[in-house]
C-alpha atoms as a PDB file:
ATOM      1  CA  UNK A   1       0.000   0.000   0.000  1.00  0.00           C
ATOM      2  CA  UNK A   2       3.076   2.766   0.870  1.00  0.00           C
ATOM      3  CA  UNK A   3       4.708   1.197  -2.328  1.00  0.00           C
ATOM      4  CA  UNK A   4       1.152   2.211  -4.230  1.00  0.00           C
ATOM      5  CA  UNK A   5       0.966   5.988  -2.555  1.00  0.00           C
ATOM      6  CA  UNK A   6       4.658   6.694  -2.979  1.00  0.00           C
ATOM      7  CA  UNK A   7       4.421   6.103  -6.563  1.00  0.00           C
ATOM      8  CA  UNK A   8       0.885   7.828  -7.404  1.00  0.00           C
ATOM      9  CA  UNK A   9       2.189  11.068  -5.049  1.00  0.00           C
ATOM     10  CA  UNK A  10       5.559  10.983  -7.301  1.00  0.00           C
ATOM     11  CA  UNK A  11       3.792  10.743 -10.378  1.00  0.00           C
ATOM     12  CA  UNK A  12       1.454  13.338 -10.055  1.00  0.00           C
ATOM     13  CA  UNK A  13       4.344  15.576  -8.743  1.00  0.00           C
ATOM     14  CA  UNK A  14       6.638  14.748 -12.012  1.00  0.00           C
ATOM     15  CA  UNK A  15       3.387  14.901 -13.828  1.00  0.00           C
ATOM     16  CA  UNK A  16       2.927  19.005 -13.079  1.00  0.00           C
ATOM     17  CA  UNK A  17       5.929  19.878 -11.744  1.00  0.00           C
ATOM     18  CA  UNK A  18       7.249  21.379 -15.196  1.00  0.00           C
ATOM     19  CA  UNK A  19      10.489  23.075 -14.235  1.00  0.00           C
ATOM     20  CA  UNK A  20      12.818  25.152 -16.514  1.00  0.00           C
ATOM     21  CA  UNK A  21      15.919  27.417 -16.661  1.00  0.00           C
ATOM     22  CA  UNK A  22      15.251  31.320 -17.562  1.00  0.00           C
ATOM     23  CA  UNK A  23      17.418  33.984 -16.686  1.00  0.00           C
ATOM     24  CA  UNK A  24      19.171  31.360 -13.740  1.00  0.00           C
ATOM     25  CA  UNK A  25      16.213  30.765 -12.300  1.00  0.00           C
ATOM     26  CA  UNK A  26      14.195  27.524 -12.276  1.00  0.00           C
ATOM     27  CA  UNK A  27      10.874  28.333 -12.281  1.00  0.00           C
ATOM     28  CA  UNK A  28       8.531  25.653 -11.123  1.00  0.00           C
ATOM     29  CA  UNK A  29       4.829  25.350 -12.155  1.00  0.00           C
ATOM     30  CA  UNK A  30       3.612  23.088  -8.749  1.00  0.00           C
ATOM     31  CA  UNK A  31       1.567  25.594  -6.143  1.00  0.00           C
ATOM     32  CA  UNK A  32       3.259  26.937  -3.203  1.00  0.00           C
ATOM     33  CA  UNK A  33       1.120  27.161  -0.010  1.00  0.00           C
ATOM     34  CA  UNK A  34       2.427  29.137   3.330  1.00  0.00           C
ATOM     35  CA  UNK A  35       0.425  27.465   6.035  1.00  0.00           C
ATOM     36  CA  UNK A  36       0.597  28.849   9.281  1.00  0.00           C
ATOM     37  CA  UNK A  37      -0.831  26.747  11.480  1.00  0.00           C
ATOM     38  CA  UNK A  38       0.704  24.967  14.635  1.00  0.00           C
ATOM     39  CA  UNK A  39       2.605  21.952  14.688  1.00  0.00           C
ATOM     40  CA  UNK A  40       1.146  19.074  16.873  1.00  0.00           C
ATOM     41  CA  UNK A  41       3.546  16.396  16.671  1.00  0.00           C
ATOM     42  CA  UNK A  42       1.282  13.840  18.293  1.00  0.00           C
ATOM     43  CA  UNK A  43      -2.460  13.354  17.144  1.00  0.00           C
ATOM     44  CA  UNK A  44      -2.251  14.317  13.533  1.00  0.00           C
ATOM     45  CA  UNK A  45      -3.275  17.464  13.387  1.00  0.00           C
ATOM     46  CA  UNK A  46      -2.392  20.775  11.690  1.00  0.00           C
ATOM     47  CA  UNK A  47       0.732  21.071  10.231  1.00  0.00           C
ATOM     48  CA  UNK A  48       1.310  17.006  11.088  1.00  0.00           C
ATOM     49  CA  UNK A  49      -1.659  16.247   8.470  1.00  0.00           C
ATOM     50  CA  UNK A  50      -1.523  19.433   6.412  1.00  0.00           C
ATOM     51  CA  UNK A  51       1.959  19.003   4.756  1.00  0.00           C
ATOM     52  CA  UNK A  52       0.860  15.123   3.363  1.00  0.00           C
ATOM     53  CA  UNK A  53      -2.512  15.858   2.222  1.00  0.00           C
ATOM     54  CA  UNK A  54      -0.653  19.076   0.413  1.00  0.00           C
ATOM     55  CA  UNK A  55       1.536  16.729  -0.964  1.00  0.00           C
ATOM     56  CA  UNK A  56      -1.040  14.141  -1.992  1.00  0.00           C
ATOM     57  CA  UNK A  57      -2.696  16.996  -3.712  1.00  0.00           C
ATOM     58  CA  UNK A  58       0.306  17.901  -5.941  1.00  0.00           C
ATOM     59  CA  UNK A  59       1.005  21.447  -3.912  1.00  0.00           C
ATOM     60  CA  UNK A  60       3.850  22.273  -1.998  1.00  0.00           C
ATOM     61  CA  UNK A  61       3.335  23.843   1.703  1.00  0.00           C
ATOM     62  CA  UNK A  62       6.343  26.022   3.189  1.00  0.00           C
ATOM     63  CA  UNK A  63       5.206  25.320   7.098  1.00  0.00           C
ATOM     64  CA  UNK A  64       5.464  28.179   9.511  1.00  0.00           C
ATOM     65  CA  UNK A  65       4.454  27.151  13.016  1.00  0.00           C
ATOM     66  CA  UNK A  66       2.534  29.501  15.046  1.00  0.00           C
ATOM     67  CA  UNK A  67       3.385  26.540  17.911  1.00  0.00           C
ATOM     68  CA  UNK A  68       4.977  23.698  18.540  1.00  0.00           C
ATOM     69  CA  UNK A  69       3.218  21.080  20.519  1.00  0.00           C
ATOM     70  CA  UNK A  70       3.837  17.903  21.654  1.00  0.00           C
ATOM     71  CA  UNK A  71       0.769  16.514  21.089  1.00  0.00           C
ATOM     72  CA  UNK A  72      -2.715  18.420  20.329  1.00  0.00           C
ATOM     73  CA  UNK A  73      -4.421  20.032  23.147  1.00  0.00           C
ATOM     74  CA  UNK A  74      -7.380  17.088  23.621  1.00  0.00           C
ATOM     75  CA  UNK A  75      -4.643  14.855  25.445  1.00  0.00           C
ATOM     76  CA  UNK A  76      -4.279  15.186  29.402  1.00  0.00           C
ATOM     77  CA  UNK A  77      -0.619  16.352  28.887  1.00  0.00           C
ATOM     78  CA  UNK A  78       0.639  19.313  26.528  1.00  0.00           C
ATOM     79  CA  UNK A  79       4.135  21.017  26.770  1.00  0.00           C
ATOM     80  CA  UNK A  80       3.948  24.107  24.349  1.00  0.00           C
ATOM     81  CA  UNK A  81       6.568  26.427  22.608  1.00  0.00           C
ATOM     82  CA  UNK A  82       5.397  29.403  21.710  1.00  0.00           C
ATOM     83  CA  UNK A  83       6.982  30.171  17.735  1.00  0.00           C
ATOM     84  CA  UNK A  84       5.410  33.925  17.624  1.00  0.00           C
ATOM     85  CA  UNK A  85       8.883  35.537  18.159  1.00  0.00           C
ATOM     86  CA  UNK A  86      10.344  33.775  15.291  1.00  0.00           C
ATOM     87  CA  UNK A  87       7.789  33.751  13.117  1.00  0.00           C
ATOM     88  CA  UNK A  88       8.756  37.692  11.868  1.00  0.00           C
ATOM     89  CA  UNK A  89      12.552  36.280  11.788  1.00  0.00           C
ATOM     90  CA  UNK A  90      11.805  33.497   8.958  1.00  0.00           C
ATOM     91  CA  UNK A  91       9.613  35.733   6.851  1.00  0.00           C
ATOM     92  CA  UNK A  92      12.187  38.287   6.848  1.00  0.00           C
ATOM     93  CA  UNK A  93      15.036  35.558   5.571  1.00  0.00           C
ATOM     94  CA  UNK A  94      11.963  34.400   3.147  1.00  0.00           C
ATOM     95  CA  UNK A  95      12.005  38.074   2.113  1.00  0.00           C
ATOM     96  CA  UNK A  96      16.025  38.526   1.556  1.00  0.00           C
ATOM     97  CA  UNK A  97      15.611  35.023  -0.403  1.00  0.00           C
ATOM     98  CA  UNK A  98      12.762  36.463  -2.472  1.00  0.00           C
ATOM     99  CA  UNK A  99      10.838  33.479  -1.837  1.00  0.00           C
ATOM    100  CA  UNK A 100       7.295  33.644  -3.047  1.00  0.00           C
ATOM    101  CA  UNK A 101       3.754  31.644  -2.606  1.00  0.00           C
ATOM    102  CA  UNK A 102       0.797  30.928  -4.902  1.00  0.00           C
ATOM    103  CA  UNK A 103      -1.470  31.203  -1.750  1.00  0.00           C
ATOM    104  CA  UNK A 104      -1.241  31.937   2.098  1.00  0.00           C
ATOM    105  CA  UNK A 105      -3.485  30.031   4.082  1.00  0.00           C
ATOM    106  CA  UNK A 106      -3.862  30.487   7.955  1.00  0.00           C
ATOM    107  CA  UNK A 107      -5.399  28.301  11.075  1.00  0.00           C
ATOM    108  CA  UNK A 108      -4.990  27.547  14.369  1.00  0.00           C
ATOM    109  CA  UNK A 109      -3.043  30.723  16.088  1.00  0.00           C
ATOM    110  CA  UNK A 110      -1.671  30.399  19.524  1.00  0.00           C
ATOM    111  CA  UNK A 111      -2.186  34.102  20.236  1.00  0.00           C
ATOM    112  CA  UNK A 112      -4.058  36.970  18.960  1.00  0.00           C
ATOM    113  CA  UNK A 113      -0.770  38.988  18.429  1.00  0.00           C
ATOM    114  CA  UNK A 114      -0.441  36.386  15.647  1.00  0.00           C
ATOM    115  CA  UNK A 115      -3.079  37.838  13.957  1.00  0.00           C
ATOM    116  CA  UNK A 116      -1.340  40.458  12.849  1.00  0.00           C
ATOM    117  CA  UNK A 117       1.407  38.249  11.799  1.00  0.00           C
ATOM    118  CA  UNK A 118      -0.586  36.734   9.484  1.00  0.00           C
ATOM    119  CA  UNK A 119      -1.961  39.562   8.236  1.00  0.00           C
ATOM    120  CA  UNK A 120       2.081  40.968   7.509  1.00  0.00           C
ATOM    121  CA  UNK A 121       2.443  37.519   5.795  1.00  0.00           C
ATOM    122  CA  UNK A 122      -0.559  38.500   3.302  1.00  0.00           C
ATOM    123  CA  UNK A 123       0.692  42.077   3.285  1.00  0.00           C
ATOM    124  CA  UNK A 124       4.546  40.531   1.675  1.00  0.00           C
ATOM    125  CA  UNK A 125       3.465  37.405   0.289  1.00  0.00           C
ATOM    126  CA  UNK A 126       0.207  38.365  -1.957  1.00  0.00           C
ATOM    127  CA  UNK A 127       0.606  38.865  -5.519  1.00  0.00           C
ATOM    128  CA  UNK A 128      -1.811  38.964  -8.290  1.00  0.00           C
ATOM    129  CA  UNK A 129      -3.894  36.193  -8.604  1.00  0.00           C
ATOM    130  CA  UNK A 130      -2.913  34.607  -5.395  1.00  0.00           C
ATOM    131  CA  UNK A 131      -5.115  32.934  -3.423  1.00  0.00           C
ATOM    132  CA  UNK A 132      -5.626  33.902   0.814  1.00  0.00           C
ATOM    133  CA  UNK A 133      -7.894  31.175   2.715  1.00  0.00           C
ATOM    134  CA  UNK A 134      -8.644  31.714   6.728  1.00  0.00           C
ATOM    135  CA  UNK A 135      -9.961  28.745   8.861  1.00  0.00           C
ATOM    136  CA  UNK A 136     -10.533  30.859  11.520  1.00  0.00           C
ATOM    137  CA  UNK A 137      -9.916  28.186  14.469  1.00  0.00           C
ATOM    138  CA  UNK A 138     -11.424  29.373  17.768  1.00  0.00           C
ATOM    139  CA  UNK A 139     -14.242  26.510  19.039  1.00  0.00           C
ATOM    140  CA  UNK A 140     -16.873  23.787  18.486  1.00  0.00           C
ATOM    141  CA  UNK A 141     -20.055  22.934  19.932  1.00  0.00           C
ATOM    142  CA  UNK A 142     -21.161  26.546  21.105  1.00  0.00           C
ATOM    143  CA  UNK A 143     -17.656  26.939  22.891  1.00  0.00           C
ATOM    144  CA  UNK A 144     -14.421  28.482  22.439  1.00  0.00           C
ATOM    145  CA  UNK A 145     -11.440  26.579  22.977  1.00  0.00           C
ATOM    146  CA  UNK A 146     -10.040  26.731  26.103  1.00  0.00           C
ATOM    147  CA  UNK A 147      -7.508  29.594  26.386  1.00  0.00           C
ATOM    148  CA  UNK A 148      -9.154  31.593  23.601  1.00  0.00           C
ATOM    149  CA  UNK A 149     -11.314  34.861  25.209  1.00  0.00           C
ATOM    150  CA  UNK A 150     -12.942  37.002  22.869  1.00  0.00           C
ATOM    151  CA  UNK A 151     -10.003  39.323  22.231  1.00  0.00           C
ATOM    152  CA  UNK A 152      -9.270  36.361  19.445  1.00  0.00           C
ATOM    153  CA  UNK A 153     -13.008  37.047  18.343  1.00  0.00           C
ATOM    154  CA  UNK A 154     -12.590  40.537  17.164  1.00  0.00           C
ATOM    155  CA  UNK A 155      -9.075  39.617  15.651  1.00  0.00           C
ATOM    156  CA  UNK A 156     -10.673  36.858  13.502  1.00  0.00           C
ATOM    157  CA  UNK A 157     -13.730  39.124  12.599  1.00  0.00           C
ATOM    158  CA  UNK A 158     -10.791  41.163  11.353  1.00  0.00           C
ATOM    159  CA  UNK A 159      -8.260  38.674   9.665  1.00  0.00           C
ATOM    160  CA  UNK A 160     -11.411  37.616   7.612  1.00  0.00           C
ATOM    161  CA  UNK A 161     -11.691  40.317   5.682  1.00  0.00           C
ATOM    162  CA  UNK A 162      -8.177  39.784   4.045  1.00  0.00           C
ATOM    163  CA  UNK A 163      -9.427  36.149   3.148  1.00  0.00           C
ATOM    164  CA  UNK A 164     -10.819  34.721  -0.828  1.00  0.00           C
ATOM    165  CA  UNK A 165     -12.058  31.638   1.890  1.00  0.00           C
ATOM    166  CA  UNK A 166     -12.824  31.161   4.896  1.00  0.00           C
ATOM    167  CA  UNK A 167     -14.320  27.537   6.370  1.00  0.00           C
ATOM    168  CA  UNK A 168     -15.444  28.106   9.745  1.00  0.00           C
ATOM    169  CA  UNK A 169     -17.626  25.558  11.378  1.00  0.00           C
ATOM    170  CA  UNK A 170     -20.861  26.392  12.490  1.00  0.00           C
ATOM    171  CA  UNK A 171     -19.680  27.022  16.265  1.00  0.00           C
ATOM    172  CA  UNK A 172     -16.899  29.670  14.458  1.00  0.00           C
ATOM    173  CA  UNK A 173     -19.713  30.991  11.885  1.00  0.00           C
ATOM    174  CA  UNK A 174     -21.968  32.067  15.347  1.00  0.00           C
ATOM    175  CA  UNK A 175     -19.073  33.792  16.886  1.00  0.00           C
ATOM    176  CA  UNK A 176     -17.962  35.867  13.536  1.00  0.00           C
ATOM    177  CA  UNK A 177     -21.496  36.733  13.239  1.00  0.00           C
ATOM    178  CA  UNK A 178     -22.489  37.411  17.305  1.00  0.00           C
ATOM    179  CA  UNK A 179     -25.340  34.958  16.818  1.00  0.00           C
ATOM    180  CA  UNK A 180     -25.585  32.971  20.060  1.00  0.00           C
ATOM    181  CA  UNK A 181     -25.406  29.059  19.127  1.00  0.00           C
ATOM    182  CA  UNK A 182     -28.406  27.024  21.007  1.00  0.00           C
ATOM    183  CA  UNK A 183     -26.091  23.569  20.762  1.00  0.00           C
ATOM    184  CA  UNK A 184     -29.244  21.824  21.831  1.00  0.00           C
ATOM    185  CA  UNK A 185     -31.352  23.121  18.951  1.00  0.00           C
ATOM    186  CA  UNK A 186     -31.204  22.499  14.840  1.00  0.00           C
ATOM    187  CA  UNK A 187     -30.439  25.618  13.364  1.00  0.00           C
ATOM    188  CA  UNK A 188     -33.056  27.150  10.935  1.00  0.00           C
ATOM    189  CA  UNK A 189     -32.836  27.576   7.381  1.00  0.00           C
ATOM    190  CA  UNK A 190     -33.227  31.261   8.718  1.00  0.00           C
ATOM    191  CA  UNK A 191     -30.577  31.260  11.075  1.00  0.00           C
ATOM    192  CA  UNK A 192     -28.224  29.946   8.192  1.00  0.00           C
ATOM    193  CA  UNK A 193     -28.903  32.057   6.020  1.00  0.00           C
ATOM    194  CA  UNK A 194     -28.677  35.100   8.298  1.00  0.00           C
ATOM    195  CA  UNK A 195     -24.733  33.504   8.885  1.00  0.00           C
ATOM    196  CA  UNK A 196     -23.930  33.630   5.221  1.00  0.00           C
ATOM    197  CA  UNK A 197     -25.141  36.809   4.265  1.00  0.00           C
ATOM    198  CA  UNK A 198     -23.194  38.497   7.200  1.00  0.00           C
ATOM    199  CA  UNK A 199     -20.118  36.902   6.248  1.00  0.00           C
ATOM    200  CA  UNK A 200     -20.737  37.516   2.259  1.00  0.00           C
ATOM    201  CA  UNK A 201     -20.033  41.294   3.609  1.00  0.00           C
ATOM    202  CA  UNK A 202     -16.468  40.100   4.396  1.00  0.00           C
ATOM    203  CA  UNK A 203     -15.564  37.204   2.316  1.00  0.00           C
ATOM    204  CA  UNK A 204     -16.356  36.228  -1.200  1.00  0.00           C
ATOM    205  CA  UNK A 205     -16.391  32.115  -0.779  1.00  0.00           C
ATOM    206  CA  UNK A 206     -17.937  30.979   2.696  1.00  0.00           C
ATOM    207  CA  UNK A 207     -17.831  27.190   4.009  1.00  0.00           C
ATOM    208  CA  UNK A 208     -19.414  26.309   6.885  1.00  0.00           C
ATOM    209  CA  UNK A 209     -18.566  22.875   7.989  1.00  0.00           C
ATOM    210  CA  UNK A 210     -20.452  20.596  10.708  1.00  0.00           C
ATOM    211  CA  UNK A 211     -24.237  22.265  10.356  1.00  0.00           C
ATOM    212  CA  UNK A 212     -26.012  19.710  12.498  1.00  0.00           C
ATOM    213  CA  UNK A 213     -29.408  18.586  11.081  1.00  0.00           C
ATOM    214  CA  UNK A 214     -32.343  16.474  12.911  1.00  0.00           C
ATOM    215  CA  UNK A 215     -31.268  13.106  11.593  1.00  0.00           C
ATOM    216  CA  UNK A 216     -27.914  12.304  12.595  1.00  0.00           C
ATOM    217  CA  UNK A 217     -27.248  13.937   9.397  1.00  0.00           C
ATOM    218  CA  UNK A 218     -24.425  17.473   8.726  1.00  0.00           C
ATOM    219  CA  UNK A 219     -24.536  19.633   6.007  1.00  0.00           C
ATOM    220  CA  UNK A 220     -21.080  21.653   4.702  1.00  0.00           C
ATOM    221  CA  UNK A 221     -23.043  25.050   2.928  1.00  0.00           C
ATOM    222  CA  UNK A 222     -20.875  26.841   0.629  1.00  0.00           C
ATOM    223  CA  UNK A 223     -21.413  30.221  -0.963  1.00  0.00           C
ATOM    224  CA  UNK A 224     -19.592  30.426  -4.578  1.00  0.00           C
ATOM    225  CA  UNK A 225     -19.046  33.617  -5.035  1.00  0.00           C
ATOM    226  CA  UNK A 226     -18.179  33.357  -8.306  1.00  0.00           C
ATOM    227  CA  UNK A 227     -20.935  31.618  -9.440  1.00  0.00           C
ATOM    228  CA  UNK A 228     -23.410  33.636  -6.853  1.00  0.00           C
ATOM    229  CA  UNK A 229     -24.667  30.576  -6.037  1.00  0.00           C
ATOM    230  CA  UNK A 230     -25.220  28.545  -2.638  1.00  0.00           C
ATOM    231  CA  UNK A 231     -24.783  24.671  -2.268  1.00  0.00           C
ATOM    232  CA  UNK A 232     -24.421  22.032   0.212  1.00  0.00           C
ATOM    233  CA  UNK A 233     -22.903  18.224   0.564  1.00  0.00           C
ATOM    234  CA  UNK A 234     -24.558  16.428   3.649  1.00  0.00           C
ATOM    235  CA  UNK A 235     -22.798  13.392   5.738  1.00  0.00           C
ATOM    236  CA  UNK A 236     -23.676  11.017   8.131  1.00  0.00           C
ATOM    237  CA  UNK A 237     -23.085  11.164  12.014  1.00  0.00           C
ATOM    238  CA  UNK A 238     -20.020   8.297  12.794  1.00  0.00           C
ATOM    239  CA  UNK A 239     -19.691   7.767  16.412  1.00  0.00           C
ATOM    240  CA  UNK A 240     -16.486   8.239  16.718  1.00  0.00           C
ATOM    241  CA  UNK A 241     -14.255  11.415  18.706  1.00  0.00           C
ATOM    242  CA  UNK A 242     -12.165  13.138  15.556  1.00  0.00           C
ATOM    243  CA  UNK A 243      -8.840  15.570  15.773  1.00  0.00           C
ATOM    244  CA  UNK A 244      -7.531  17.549  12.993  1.00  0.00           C
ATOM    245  CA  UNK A 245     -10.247  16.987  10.251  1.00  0.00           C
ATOM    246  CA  UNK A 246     -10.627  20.469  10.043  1.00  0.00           C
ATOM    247  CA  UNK A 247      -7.340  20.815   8.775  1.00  0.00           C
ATOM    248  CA  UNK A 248      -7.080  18.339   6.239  1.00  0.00           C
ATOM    249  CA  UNK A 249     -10.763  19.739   4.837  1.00  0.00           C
ATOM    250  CA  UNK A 250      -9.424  23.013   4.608  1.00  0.00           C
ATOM    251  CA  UNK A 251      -5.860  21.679   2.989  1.00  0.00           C
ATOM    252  CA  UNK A 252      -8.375  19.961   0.245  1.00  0.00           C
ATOM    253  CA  UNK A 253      -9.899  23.184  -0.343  1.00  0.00           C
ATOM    254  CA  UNK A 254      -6.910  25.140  -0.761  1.00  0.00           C
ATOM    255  CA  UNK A 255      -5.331  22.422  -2.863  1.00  0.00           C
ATOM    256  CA  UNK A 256      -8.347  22.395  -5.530  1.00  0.00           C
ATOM    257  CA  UNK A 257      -9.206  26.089  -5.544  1.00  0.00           C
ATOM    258  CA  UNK A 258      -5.447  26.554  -6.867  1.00  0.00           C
ATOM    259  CA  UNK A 259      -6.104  23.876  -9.379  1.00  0.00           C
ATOM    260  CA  UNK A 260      -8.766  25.738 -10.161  1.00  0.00           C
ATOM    261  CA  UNK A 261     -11.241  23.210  -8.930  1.00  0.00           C
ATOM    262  CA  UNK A 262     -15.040  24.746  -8.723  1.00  0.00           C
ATOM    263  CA  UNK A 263     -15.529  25.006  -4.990  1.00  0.00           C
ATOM    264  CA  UNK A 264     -19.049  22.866  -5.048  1.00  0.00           C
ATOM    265  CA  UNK A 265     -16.087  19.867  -6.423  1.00  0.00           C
ATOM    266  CA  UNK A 266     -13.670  20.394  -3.901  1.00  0.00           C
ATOM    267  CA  UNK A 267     -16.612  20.739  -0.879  1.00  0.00           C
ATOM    268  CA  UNK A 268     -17.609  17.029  -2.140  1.00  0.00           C
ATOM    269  CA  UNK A 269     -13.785  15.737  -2.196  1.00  0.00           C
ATOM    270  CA  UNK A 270     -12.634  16.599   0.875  1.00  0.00           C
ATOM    271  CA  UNK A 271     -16.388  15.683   2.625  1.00  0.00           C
ATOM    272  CA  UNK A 272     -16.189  12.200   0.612  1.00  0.00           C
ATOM    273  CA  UNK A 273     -12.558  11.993   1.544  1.00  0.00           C
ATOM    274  CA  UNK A 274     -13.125  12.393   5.440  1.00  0.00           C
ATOM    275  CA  UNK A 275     -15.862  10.496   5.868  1.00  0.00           C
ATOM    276  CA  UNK A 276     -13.778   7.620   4.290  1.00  0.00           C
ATOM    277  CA  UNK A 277     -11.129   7.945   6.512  1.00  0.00           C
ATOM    278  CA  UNK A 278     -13.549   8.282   9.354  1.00  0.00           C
ATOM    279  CA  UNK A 279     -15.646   5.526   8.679  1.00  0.00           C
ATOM    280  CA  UNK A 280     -12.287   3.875   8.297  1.00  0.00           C
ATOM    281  CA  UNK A 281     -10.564   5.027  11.863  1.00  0.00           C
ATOM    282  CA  UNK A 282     -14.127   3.661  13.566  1.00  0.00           C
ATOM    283  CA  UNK A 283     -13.995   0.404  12.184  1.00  0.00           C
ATOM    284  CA  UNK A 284     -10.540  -0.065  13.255  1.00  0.00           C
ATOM    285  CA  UNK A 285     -11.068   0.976  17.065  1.00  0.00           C
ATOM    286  CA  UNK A 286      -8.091   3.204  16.918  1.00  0.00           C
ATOM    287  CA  UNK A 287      -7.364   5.539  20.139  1.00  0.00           C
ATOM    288  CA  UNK A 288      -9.490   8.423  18.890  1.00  0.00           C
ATOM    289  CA  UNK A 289      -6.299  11.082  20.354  1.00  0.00           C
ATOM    290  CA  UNK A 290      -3.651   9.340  18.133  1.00  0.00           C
ATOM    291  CA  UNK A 291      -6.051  10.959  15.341  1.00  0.00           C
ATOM    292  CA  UNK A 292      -7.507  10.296  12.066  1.00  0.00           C
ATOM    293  CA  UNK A 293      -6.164   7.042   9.824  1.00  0.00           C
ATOM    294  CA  UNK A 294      -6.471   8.826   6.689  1.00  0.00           C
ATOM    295  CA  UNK A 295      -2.781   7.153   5.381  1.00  0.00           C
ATOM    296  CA  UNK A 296      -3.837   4.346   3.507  1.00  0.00           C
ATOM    297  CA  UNK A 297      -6.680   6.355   1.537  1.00  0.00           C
ATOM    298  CA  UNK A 298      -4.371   9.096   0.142  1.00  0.00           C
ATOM    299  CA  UNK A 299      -4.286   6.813  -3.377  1.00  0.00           C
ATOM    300  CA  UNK A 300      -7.741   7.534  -3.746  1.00  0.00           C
ATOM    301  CA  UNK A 301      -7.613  11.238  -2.698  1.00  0.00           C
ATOM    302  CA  UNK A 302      -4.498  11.518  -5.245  1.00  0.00           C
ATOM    303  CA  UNK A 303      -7.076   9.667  -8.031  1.00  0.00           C
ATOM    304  CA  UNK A 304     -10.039  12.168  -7.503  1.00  0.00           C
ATOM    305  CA  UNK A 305      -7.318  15.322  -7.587  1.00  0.00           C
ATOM    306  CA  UNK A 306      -6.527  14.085 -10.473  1.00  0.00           C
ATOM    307  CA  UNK A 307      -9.974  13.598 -12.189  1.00  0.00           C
ATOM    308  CA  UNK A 308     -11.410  17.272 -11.403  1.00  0.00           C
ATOM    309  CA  UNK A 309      -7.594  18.620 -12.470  1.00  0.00           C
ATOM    310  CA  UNK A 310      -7.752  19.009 -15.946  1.00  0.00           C
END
């Protein structure tokens, strides 16, 4: 099976990574991401899933950790380095090296000072035609995160703004908006639409992720906002405790919308693609903290890439 993936990621990298020598510079046609996110080396989540399902997906991510953690913060034991004061000293080297990226796209942030770190990054790093995507990670289930107050709120209300995406779950889409979340209660068709057309104020495509329904049924809503149209892929409820799926959504979305993917496509990859590897991590009665198996399903994420890239 690692035989099988090795070969299909390596293909599809030779495949559109078209290099060649003009004025002594190689110049390479495969995407280059800047993900800022943290790194959680335990658990697979953030940068620990990002950077493979990136490279699945035929793009390159450049990581730059917001924090480095042993393991993600759902285990009963964290130790936790703080990156914000170097974060400034790589993008200045990435600066003097003239390094550049197709897209920038931001998550979990230890601190809201980091906010306006990633806001710098966009203010270097965007060019014409690049693409800026914001998961604005701050809670689930009608609750921030624990250490997050709502000084990280207003910053994300703020970072938005800068963003061509956002993908906020429906927790995140309550607080951007100040709509109190009843977790006990289905949202209304009302509610959800009252969510989207705040954030279409903002942000020209919207995803909202995990929209619970009243039969053990969710719904991902997107707004294309080049189309001006709203859609929606729904999946079933799999009992089963998940870490870092929110980042390898988001890594799918980033990956297709610089292939050029429409964004109703890439909402029904990366929802098809988790609920695979969830169904998949369930039936195998894996510790729910060591994270999702998504490893041996990356062949088929690599195949449907591949499909919708023409």
């Amino acid at each position: 099976m690692l035989a099988q993936v090795l070969y299909l990621v390596f293909n599809d990298l030779f495949r559109i990574c078209k290099s060649y020598y003009k004025s002594g510079v190689y110049i390479m046609s495969i995407p280059k991401v800047l993900a800022i996110h943290d790194m959680s080396c335990v658990g697979k989540a953030a940068l620990t899933v990002i950077l493979p399902i990136l490279a699945a997906c035929g793009v390159e991510a450049v990581p730059l950790p917001t924090a480095i953690l042993s393991n993600h913060l759902a285990f009963p034991h964290v130790e936790k380095f703080d990156f914000t004061s170097y974060m400034h000293a790589f993008m200045n080297v990435w600066s003097q090296n003239q390094t550049t990226f197709h897209a920038i796209y931001s998550g979990y942030l230890a601190l809201p000072k980091q906010i306006q770190i990633v806001e710098d990054a966009i203010s270097r790093y965007k060019i014409k035609k690049s693409i800026i995507m914001i998961d604005p990670v701050m809670g689930d289930k009608g609750k921030l995160y624990k250490g997050y107050e709502h000084d990280m709120v207003l910053g994300m209300k703020h970072l938005i703004s800068y963003a061509d995406i956002i993908k906020p779950n429906y927790t995140e889409a309550c607080f951007l908006c100040d709509i109190p979340e009843e977790s006990t209660k289905i949202p209304t068709e009302n509610t959800i639409n009252i969510l989207f057309e705040n954030l279409r104020k903002k942000v020209h495509n919207i995803i909202i992720t995990s929209i619970p329904t009243s039969n053990q049924m969710f719904r991902n809503i997107f707004w294309d906002g080049d189309k001006g149209e709203k859609g929606e892929v729904s999946f079933p409820l799999i009992p089963v405790k998940t870490y870092g799926t929110g980042d390898i959504f988001s890594s799918i979305i980033i990956a297709a919308s610089l292939k050029q993917i429409p964004l109703s496509k890439a909402v029904a990859i990366a929802t098809d693609f988790l609920n695979e590897v969830i169904k998949f991590t369930w039936e195998e009665k894996s510790n729910p903290l060591e994270g999702i198996c998504f490893e041996q399903e990356l062949s088929k994420l690599i195949q449907s890439m591949k499909q919708e890239d023409i």
